[in-house]
Protein backbone atom coordinates (compact mmCIF):
# COMPACT_ATOMS: atom_id res chain seq x y z
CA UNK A 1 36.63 33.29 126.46
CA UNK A 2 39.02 30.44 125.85
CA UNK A 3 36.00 28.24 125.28
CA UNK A 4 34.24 30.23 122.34
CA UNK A 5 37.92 30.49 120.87
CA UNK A 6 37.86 26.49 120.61
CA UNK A 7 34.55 26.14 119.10
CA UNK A 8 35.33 29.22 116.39
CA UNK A 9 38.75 27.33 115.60
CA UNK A 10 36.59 24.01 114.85
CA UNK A 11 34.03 25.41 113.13
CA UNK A 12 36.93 26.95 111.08
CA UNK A 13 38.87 23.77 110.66
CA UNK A 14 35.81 22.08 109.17
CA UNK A 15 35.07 24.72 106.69
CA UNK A 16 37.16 24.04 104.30
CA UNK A 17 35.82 20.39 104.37
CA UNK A 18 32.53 21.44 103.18
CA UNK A 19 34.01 23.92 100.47
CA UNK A 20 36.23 21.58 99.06
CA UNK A 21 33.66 18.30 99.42
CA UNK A 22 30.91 21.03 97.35
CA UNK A 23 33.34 22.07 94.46
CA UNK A 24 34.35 18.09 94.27
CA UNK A 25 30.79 17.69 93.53
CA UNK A 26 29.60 20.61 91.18
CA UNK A 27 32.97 19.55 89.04
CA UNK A 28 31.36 15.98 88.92
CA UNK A 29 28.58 16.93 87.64
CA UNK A 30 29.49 19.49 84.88
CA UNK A 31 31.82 16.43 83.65
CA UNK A 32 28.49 14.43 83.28
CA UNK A 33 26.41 17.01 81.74
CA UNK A 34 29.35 17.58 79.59
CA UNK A 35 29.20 13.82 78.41
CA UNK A 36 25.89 14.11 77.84
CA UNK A 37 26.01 17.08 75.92
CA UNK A 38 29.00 15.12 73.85
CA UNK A 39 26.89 12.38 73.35
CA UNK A 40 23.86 13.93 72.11
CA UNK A 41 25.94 15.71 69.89
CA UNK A 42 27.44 12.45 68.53
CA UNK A 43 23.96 11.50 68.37
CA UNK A 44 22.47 14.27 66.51
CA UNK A 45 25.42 13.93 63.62
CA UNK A 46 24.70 10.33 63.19
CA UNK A 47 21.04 11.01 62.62
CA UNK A 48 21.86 14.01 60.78
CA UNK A 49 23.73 11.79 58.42
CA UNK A 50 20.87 9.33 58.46
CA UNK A 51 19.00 12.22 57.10
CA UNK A 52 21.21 12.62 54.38
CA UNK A 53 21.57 9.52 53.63
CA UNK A 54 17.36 9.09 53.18
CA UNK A 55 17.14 12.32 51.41
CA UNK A 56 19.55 11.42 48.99
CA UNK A 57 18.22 8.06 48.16
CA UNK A 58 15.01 9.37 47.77
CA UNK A 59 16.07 11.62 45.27
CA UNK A 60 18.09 8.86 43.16
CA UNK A 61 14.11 7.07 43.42
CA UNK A 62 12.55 10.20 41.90
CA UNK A 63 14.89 10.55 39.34
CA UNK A 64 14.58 7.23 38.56
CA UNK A 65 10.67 7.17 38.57
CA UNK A 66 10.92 10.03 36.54
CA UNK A 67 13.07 8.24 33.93
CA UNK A 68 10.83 5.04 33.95
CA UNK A 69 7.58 7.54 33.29
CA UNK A 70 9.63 8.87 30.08
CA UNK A 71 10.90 5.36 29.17
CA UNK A 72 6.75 4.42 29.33
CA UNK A 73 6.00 7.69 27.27
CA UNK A 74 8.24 6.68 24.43
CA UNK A 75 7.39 3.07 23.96
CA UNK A 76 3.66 4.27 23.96
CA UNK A 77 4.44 6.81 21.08
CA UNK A 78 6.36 4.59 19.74
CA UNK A 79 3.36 1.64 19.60
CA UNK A 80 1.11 4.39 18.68
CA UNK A 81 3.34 4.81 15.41
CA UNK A 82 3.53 1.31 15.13
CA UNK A 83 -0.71 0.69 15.16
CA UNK A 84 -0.97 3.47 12.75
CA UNK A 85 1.51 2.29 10.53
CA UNK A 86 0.37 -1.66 10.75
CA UNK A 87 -3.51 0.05 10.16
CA UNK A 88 -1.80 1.88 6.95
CA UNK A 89 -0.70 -1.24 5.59
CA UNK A 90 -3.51 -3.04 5.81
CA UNK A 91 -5.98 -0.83 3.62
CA UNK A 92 -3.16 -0.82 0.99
CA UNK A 93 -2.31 -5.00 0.81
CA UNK A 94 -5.01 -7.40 -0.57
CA UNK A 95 -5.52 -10.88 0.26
CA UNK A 96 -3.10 -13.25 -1.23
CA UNK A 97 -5.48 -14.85 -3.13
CA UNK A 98 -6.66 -11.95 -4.83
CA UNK A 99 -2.91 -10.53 -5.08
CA UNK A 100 -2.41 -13.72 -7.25
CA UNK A 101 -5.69 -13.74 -8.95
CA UNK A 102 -4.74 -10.37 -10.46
CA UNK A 103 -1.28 -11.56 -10.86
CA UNK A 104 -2.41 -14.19 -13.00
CA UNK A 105 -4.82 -11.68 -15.02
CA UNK A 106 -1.91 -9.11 -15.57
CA UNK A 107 0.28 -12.21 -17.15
CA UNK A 108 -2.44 -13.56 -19.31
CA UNK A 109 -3.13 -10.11 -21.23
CA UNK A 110 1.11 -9.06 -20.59
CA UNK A 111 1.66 -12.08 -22.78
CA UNK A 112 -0.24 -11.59 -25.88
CA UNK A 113 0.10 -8.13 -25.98
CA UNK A 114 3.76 -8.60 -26.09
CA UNK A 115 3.33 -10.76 -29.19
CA UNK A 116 1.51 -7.92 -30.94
CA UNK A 117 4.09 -5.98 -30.30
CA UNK A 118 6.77 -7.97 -31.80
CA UNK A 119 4.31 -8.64 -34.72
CA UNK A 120 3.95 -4.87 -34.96
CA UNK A 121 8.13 -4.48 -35.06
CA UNK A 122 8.27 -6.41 -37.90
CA UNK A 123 5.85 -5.31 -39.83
CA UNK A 124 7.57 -2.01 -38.44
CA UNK A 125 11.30 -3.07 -40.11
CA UNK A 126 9.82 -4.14 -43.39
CA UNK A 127 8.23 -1.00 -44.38
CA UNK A 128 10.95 1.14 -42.90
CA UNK A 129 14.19 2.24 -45.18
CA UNK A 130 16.17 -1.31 -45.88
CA UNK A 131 19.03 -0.37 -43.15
CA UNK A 132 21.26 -2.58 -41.27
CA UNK A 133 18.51 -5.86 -42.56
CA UNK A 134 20.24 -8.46 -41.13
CA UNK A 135 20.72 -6.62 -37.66
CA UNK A 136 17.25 -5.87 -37.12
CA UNK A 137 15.77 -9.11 -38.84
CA UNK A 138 17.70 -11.14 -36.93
CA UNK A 139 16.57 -9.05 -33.77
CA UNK A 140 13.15 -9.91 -34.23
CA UNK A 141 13.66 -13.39 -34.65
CA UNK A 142 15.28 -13.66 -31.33
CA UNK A 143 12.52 -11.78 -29.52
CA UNK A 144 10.54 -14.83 -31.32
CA UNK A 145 12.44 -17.11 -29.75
CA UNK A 146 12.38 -15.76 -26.95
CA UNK A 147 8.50 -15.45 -26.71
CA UNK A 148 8.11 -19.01 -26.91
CA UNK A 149 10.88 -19.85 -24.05
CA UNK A 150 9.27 -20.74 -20.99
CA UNK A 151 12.23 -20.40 -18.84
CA UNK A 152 12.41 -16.88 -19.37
CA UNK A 153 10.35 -14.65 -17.03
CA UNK A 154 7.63 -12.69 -18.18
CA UNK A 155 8.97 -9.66 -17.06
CA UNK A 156 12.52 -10.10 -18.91
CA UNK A 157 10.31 -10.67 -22.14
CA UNK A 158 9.17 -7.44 -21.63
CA UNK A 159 12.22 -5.74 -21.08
CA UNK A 160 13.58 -7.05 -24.40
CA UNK A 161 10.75 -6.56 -26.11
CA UNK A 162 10.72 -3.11 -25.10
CA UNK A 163 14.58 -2.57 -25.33
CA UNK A 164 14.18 -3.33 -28.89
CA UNK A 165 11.32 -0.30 -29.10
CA UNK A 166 13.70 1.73 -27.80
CA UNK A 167 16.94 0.90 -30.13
CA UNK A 168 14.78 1.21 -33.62
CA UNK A 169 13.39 4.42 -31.83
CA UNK A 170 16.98 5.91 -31.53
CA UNK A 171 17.48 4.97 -35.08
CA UNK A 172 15.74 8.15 -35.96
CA UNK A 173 17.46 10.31 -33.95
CA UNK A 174 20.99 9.66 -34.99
CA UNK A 175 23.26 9.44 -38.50
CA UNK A 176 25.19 6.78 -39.43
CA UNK A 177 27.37 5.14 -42.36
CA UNK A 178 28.01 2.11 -42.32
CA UNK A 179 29.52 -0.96 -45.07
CA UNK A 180 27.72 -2.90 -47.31
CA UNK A 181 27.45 -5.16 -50.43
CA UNK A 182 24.46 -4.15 -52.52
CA UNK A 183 23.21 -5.67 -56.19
CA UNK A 184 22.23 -3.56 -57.95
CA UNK A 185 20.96 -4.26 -61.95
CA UNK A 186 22.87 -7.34 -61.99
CA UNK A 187 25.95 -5.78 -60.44
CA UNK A 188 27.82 -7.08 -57.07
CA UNK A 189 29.37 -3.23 -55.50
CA UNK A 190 30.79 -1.87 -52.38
CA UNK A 191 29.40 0.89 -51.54
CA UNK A 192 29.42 2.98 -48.32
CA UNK A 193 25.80 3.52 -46.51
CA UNK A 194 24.79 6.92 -45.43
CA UNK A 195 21.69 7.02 -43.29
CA UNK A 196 20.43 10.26 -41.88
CA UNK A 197 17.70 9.29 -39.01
CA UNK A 198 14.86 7.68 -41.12
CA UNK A 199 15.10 11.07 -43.87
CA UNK A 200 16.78 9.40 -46.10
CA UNK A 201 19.07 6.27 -47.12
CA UNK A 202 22.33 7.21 -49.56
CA UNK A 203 25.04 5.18 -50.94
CA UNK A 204 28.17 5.64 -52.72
CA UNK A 205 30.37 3.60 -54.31
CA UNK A 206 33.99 2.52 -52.42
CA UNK A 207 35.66 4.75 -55.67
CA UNK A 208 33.08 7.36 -55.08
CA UNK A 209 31.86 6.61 -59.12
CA UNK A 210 28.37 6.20 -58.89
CA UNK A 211 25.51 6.92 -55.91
CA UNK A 212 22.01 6.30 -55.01
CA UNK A 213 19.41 6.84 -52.86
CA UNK A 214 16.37 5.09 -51.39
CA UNK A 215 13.07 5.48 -52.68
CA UNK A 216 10.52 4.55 -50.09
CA UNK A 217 7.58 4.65 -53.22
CA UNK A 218 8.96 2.30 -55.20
CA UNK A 219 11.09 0.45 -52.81
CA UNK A 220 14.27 0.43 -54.94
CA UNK A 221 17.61 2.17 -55.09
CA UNK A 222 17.67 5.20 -57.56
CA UNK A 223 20.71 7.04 -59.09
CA UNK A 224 22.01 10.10 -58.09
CA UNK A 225 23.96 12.95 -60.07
CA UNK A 226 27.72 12.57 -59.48
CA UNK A 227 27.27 16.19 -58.56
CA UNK A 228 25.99 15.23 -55.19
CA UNK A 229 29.25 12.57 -54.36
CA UNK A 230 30.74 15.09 -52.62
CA UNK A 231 28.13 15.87 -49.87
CA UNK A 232 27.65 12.34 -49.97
CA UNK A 233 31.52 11.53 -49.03
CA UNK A 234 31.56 14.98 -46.81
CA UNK A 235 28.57 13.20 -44.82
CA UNK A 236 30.33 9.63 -44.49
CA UNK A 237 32.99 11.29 -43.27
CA UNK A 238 30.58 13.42 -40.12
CA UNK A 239 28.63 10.44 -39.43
CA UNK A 240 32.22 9.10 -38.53
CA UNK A 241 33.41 11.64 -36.80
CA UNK A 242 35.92 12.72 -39.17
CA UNK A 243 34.63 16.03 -39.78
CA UNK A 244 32.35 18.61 -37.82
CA UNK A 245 28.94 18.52 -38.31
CA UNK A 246 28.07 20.63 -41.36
CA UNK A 247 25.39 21.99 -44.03
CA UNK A 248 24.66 19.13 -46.89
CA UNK A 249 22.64 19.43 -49.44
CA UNK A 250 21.12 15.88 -50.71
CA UNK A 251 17.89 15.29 -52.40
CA UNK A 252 15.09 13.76 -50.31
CA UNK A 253 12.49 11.23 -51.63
CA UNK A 254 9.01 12.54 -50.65
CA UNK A 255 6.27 9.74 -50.08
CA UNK A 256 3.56 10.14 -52.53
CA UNK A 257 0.20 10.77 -51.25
């Protein structure tokens, strides 16, 4: 009996051994598997953020493609404008030489058909009712001398010449009374002008004694009634702005047929 007690009490005393040498182990072990589960966690952020990382570049490179396929778009619009445009142009423009072959043709009849028309304003002027002579003689001899100026452009020429068309054009569109010194049957008088458009040409004397008007027919001054002075002095005084417009009544010379 005392001889199984012994072997029970070893057997007993080395128990705990074993228990404590297994649990020493097992803990060992579930630190390492814990490590490893750290470290593949570690490991499965980084390449998570790797991920990221890729994905997000790769979009910046699509957007970025994207833009340079729009940047390609508009500069082949915009040369597509460009050829049409350049294509346009070309129908419309000539060939210098034949730009300055019809330049020179344009010049050579601009020139003398300026001249005629000069030649036609003065034949113009001394036909028309003897107003404001000296203005409009001396006009047309400076459009002469101009003509024959060869530093003057051909296109200024014709802007004077045609500036002058317009001013004896507005002649008969407007009333005016003006000063002048007229002799008449041997006489020297003042008189006062009154011209209504190219109607008719009046005069009266500066102390409103005697009046005339223009006969066209017989290119000469004829007397008026003293009766019409009035209207005569009444339309001095409009065509100066000293009165209103108002109703006249003035005899008219009427061109014989």
């Amino acid at each position: 009996m005392k001889r199984q007690l012994k072997v029970l009490i070893c057997v007993s005393i080395l128990f705990p051994a074993v228990v404590t040498s297994t649990t020493a182990g097992a803990a060992d072990t579930l630190k390492k598997t814990m490590e490893l589960r750290l470290e593949g966690q570690q490991e499965n952020r980084q390449t998570q953020h790797r991920v990221d990382q890729l994905s997000a570049k790769t979009t910046a490179l699509q957007e970025e493609y994207r833009q340079v396929l729009d940047q390609i778009d508009g500069v082949r619009t915009r040369n597509a404008g460009l050829e049409r445009l350049i294509a346009s142009q070309r129908l419309k423009l000539e060939s210098p030489d034949r730009q300055l072959e019809n330049l020179g043709q344009i010049r050579m009849g601009l020139v003398p058909m300026m001249w005629r028309m000069v030649d036609v304003l003065e034949q113009f002027i001394a036909r028309d009712l003897p107003f404001l002579a000296a203005e409009r003689t001396d006009r047309i001899q400076r459009l002469k001398k101009m003509m024959d100026d060869p530093a003057i452009s051909v296109p200024e020429k014709y802007r004077r010449v045609t500036e002058a068309y317009r001013i004896e054009s507005e002649y008969g569109r407007a009333i005016e009374a003006y000063h002048q010194v007229l002799e008449l049957d041997g006489q020297t008088l003042s008189v006062e002008i009154l011209r209504i458009g190219r109607v008719g040409l009046y005069y009266v004397t500066s102390d409103s004694s005697r009046a005339g008007y223009w006969n066209s027919d017989g290119h000469r001054w004829h007397e008026l009634d003293q009766a019409f002075i009035p209207n005569l002095v009444q339309g001095i005084r409009v065509a100066r702005n000293q009165l209103p417009t108002d109703l006249m009544t003035l005899p008219i010379a009427v061109p014989v047929p």
